[in-house]
Protein backbone atom coordinates (compact mmCIF):
# COMPACT_ATOMS: atom_id res chain seq x y z
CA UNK A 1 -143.67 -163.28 -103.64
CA UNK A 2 -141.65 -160.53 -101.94
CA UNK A 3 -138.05 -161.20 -102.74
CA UNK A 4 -135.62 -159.19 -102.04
CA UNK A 5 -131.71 -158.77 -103.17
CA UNK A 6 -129.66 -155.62 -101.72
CA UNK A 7 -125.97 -156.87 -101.50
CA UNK A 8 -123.83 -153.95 -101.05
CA UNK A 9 -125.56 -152.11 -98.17
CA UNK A 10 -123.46 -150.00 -95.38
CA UNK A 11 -124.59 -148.34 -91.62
CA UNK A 12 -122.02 -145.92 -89.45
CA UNK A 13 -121.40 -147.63 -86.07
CA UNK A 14 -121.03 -146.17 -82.82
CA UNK A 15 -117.27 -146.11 -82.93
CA UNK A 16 -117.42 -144.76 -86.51
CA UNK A 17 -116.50 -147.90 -88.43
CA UNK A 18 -118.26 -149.03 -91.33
CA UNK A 19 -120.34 -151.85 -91.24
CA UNK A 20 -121.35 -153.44 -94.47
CA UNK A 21 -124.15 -156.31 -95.31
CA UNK A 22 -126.64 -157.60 -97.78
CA UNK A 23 -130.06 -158.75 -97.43
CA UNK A 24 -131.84 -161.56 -99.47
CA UNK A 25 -134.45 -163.75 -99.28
CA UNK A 26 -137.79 -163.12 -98.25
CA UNK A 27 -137.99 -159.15 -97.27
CA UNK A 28 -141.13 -159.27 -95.40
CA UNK A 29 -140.12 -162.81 -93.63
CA UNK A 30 -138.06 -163.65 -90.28
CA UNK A 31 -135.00 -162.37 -89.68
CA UNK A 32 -132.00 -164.62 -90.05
CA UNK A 33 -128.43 -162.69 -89.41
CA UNK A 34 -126.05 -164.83 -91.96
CA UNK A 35 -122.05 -165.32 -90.08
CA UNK A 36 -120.25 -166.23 -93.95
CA UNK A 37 -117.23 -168.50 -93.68
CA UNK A 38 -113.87 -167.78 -93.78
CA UNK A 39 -112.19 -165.96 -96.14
CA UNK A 40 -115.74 -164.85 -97.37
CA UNK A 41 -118.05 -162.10 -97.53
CA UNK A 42 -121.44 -161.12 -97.39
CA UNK A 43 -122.09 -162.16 -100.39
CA UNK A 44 -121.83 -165.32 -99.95
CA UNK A 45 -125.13 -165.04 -99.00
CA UNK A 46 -126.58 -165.10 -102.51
CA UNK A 47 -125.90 -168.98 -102.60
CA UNK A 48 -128.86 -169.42 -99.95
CA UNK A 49 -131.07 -166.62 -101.59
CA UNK A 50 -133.68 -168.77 -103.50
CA UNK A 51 -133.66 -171.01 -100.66
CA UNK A 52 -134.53 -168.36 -98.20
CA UNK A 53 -137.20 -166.78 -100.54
CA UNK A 54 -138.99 -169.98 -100.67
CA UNK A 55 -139.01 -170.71 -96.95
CA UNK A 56 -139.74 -166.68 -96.69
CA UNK A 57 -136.42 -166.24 -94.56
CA UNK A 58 -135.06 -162.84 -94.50
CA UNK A 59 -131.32 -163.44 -94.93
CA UNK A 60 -129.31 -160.43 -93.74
CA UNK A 61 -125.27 -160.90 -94.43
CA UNK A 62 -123.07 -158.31 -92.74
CA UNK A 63 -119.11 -158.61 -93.44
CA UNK A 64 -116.79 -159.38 -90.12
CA UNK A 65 -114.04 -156.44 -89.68
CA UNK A 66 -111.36 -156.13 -92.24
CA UNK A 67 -114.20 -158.10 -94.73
CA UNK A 68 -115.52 -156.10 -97.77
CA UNK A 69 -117.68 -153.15 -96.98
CA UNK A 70 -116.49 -153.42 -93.51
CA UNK A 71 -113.62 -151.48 -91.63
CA UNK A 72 -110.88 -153.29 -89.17
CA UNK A 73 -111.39 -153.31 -85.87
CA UNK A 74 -107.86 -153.89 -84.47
CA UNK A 75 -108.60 -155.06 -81.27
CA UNK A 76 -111.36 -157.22 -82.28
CA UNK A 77 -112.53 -160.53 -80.25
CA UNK A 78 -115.21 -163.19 -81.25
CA UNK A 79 -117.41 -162.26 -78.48
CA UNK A 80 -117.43 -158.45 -79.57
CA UNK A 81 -118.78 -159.37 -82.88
CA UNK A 82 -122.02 -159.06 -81.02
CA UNK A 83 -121.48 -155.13 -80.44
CA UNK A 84 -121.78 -155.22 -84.54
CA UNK A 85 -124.68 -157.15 -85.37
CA UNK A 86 -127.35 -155.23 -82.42
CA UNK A 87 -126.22 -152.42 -83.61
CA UNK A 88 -127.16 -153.04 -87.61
CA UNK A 89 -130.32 -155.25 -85.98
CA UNK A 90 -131.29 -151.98 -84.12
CA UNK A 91 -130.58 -149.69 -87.44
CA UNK A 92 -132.78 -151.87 -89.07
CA UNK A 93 -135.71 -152.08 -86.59
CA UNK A 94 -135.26 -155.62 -85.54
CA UNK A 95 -135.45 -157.01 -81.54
CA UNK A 96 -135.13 -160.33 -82.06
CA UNK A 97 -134.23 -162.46 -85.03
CA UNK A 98 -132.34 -165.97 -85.67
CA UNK A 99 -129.03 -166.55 -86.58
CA UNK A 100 -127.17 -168.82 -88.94
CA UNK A 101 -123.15 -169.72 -89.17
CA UNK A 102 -121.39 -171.55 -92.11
CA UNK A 103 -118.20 -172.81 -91.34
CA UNK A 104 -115.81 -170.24 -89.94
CA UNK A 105 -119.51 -168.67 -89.33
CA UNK A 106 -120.15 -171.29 -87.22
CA UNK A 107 -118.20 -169.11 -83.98
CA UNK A 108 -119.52 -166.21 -84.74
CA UNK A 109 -123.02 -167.78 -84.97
CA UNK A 110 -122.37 -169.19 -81.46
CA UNK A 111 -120.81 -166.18 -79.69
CA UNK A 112 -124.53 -164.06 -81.01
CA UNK A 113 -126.43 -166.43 -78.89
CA UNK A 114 -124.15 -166.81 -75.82
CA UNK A 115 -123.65 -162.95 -75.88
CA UNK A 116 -127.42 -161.51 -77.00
CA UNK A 117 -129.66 -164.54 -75.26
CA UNK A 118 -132.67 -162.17 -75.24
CA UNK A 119 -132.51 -161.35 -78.89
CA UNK A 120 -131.33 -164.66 -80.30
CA UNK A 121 -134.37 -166.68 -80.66
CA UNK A 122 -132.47 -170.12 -82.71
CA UNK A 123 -129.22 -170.45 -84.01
CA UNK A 124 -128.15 -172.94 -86.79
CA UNK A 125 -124.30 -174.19 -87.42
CA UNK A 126 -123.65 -175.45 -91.18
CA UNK A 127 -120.39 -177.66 -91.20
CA UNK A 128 -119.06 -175.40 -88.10
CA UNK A 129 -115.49 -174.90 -87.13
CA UNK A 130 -114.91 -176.43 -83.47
CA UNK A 131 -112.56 -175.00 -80.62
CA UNK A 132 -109.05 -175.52 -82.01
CA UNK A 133 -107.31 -174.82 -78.52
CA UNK A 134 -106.21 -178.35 -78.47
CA UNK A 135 -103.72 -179.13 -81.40
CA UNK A 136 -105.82 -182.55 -81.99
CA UNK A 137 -109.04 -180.77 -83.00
CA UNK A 138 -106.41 -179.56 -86.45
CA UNK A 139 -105.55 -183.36 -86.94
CA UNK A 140 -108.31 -184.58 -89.35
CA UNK A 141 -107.81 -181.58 -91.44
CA UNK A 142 -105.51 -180.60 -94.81
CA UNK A 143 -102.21 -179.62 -94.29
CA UNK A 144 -102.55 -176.06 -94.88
CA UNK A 145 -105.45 -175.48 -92.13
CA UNK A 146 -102.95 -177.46 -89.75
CA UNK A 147 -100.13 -175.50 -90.50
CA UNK A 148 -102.02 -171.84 -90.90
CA UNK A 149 -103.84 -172.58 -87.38
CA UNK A 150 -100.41 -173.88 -85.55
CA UNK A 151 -99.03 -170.53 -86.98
CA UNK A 152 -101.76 -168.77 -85.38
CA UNK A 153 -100.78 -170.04 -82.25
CA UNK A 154 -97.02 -169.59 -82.31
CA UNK A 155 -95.84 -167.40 -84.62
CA UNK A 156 -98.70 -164.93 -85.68
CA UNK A 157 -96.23 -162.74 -87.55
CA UNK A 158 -95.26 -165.49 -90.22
CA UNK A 159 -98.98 -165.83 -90.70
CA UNK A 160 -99.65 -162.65 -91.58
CA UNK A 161 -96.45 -162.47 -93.84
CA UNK A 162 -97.79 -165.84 -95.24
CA UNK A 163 -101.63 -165.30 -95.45
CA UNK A 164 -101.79 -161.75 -95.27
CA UNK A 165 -99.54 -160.73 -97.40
CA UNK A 166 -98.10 -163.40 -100.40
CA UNK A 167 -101.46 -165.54 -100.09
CA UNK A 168 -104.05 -162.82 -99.29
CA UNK A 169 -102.64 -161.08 -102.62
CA UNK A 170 -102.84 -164.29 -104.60
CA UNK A 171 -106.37 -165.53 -103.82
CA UNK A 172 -107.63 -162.02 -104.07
CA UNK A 173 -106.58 -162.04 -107.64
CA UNK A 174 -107.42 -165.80 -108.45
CA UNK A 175 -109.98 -166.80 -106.09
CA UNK A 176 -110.70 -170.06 -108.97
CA UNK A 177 -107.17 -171.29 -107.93
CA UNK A 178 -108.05 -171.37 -104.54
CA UNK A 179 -111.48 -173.50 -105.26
CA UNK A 180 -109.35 -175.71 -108.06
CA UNK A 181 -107.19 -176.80 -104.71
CA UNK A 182 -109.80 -177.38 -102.70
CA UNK A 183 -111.75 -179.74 -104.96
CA UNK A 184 -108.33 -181.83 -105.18
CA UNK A 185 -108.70 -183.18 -101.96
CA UNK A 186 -112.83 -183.10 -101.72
CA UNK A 187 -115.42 -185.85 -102.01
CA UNK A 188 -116.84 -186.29 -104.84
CA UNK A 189 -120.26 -184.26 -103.33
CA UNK A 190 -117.85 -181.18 -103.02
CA UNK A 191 -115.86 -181.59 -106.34
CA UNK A 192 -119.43 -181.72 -108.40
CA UNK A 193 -120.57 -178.52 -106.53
CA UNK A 194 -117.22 -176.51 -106.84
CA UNK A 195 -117.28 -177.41 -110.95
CA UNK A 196 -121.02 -176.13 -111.23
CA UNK A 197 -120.46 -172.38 -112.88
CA UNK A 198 -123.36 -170.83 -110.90
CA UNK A 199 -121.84 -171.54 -107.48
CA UNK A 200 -118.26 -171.18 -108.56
CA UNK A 201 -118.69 -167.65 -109.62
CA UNK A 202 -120.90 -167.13 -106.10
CA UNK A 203 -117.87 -168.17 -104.28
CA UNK A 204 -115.22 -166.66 -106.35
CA UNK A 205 -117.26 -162.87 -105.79
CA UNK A 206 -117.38 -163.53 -102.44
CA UNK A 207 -113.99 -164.47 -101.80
CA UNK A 208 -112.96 -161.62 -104.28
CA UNK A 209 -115.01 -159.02 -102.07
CA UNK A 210 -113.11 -160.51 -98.58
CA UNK A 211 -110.30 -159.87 -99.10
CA UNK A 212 -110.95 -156.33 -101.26
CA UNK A 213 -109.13 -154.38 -98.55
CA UNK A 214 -106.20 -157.00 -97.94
CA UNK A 215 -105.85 -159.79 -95.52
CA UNK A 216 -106.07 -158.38 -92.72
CA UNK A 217 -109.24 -159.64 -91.51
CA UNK A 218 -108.48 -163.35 -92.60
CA UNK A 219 -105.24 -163.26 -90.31
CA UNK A 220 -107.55 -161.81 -87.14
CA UNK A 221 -110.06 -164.90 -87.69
CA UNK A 222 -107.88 -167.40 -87.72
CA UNK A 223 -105.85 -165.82 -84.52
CA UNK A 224 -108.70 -165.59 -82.91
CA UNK A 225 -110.20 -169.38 -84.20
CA UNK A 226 -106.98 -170.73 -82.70
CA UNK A 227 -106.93 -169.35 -79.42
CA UNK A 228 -109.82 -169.47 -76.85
CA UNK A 229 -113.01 -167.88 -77.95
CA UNK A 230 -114.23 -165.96 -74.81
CA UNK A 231 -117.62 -167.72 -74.99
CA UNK A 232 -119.26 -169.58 -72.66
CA UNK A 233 -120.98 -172.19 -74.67
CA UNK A 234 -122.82 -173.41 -71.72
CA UNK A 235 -124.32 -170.36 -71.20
CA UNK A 236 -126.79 -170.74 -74.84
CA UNK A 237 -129.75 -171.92 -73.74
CA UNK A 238 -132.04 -171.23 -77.19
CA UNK A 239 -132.25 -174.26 -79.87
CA UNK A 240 -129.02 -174.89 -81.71
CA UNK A 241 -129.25 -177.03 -84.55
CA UNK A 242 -126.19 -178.61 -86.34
CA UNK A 243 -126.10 -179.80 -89.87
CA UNK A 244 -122.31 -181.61 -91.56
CA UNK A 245 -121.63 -183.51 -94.14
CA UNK A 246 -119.98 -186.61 -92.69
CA UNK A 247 -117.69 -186.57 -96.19
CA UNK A 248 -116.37 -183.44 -94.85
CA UNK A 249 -112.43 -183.32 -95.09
CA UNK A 250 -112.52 -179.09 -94.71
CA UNK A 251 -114.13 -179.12 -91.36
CA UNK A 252 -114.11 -182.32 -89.88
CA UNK A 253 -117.35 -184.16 -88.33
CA UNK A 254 -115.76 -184.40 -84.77
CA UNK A 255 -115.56 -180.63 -85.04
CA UNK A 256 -119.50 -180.42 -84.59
CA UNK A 257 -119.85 -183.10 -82.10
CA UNK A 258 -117.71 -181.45 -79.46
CA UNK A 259 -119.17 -178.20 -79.66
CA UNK A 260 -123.03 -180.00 -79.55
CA UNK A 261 -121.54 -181.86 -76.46
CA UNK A 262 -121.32 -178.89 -74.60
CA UNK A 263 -124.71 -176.88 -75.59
CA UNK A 264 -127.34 -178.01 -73.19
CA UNK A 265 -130.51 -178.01 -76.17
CA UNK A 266 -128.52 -178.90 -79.52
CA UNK A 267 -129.64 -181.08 -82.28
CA UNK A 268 -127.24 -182.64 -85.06
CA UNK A 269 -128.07 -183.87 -88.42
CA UNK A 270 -125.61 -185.52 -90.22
CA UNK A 271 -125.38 -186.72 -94.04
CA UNK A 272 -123.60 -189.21 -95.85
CA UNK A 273 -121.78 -188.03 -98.95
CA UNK A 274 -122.27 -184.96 -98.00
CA UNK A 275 -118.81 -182.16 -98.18
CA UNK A 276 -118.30 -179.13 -97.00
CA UNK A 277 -119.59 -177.12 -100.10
CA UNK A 278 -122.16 -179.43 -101.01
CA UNK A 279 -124.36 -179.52 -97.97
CA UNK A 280 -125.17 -176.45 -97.61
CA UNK A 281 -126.18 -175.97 -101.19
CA UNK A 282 -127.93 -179.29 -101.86
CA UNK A 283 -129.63 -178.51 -98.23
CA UNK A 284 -130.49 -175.08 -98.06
CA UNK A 285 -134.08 -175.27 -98.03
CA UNK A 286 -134.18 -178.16 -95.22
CA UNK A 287 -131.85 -175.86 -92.78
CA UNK A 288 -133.68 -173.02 -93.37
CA UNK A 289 -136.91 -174.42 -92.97
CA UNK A 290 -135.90 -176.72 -89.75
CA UNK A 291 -133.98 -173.01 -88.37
CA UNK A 292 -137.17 -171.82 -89.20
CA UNK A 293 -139.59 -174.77 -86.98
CA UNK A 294 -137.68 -174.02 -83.72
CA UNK A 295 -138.37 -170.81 -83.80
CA UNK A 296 -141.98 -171.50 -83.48
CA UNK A 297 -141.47 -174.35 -81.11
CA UNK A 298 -139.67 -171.51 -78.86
CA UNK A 299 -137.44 -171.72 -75.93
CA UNK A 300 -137.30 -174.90 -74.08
């Protein structure tokens, strides 16, 4: 089988910043642009690699601003992430290809298809962050999410003291601390994953490689998360499929069944037991094989 694995590749764009991405998978197979979560990188990617080789899914991971490989882009809004990924697409000889969001993916995922309709042919959301513009939507969630995203929204220059700066520093140096923490609070589904050596050192790289240049692009993200998107989510007409673990305590569940409310040709799949770590690994072959159906089932 053609496989392929190139993690730490870079393109020039238009306005001179540096865009950098990885490919894996299936090199010969569709194309699938990868949004990683938040903080992570492009290689995060590697955790869906085998997955995509068997469904021959060409995975290709590019790094948001102020992420790895990738320069800042100071001014930077969810909807211009767009901008970024034709521009690599077009470097790469691609028109149209699918897209795929992991949690804080999940509106960068969306904002492709509202924003590139004719080149987006499906999109997919894994355990997806919802609009936060309503303080309620932070409820369900740990403490630190509720108080990082009401900083956000009030007093931005705290968070990037906070985040940025003292926390940035710390989980750039330690990103097992950060994943020890996590699991405290996790389902069981989550706290098995997190423990399994493979995938910890997969997410500890890629959280490493985020925040290589500093926190910068961390804070942006979760400004931007907190505040309105700039998206009209009515607007996607392709298939969006959702997929979350209803064990979720990261993301909640509600999170994905607002944002499916308002798409007018979504699908959601939920599983019990399922976390926020653990679906998308135990699952990986099922969402990229079902991201991979409605492409051929086309357009409604």
């Amino acid at each position: 089988m053609d496989s392929s694995k190139q993690l730490d590749q870079t393109m020039t764009l238009e306005d001179g910043r540096r865009l950098g991405f990885a490919e894996v998978g299936y090199s010969a197979g569709l194309p699938v642009v990868y949004c990683h979560g938040f903080p992570a990188s492009r290689l995060e990617s590697v955790l869906i690699a085998q997955a995509a080789e068997r469904q021959r899914a060409r995975i290709i991971a590019p790094d948001r601003p102020g992420y790895g490989l990738s320069d800042l882009k100071p001014a930077r809004t969810i909807g211009s992430w767009a901008d970024d990924v034709a521009q690599l697409a077009d470097s790469l000889g691609i028109e149209r290809f699918s897209v795929l969001g992991t949690s804080g993916g999940g509106p960068y995922g969306l904002a492709l298809a509202a924003q590139l309709p004719d080149r987006v042919q499906a999109v997919g959301i894994i355990c997806g962050l919802g609009l936060l513009e309503d303080p309620e939507a932070t409820q369900a969630m740990h403490w630190p999410a509720r108080f990082g995203f009401g900083a956000a929204r009030s007093a931005p220059r705290m968070l990037r003291l906070i985040y940025g700066e003292f926390l940035g520093r710390l989980i750039f140096r330690s990103p097992e601390v950060a994943l020890s923490l996590l699991a405290l609070g996790s389902p069981a589904s989550d706290r098995s994953t997190l423990t399994r050596p493979e995938i910890k050192a997969a997410l500890c790289a890629s959280v490493r490689e985020a925040l290589r240049s500093g926190g910068e692009g961390a804070v942006q993200d979760m400004i931007l998360y907190a505040h309105d998107w700039g998206i009209d989510l009515a607007q996607i007409r392709m298939p969006t499929t959702f997929w979350h673990g209803e064990a979720d305590v990261t993301v909640p569940l509600s999170h994905t069944l607002a944002l499916a409310e308002r798409l007018p040709h979504a699908q959601v799949f939920t599983f019990p037991g399922e976390g926020h770590f653990s679906l998308p690994i135990n699952r990986a072959d099922e969402i990229i094989k079902t991201l991979i159906e409605s492409i051929k089932r086309g357009n409604p």
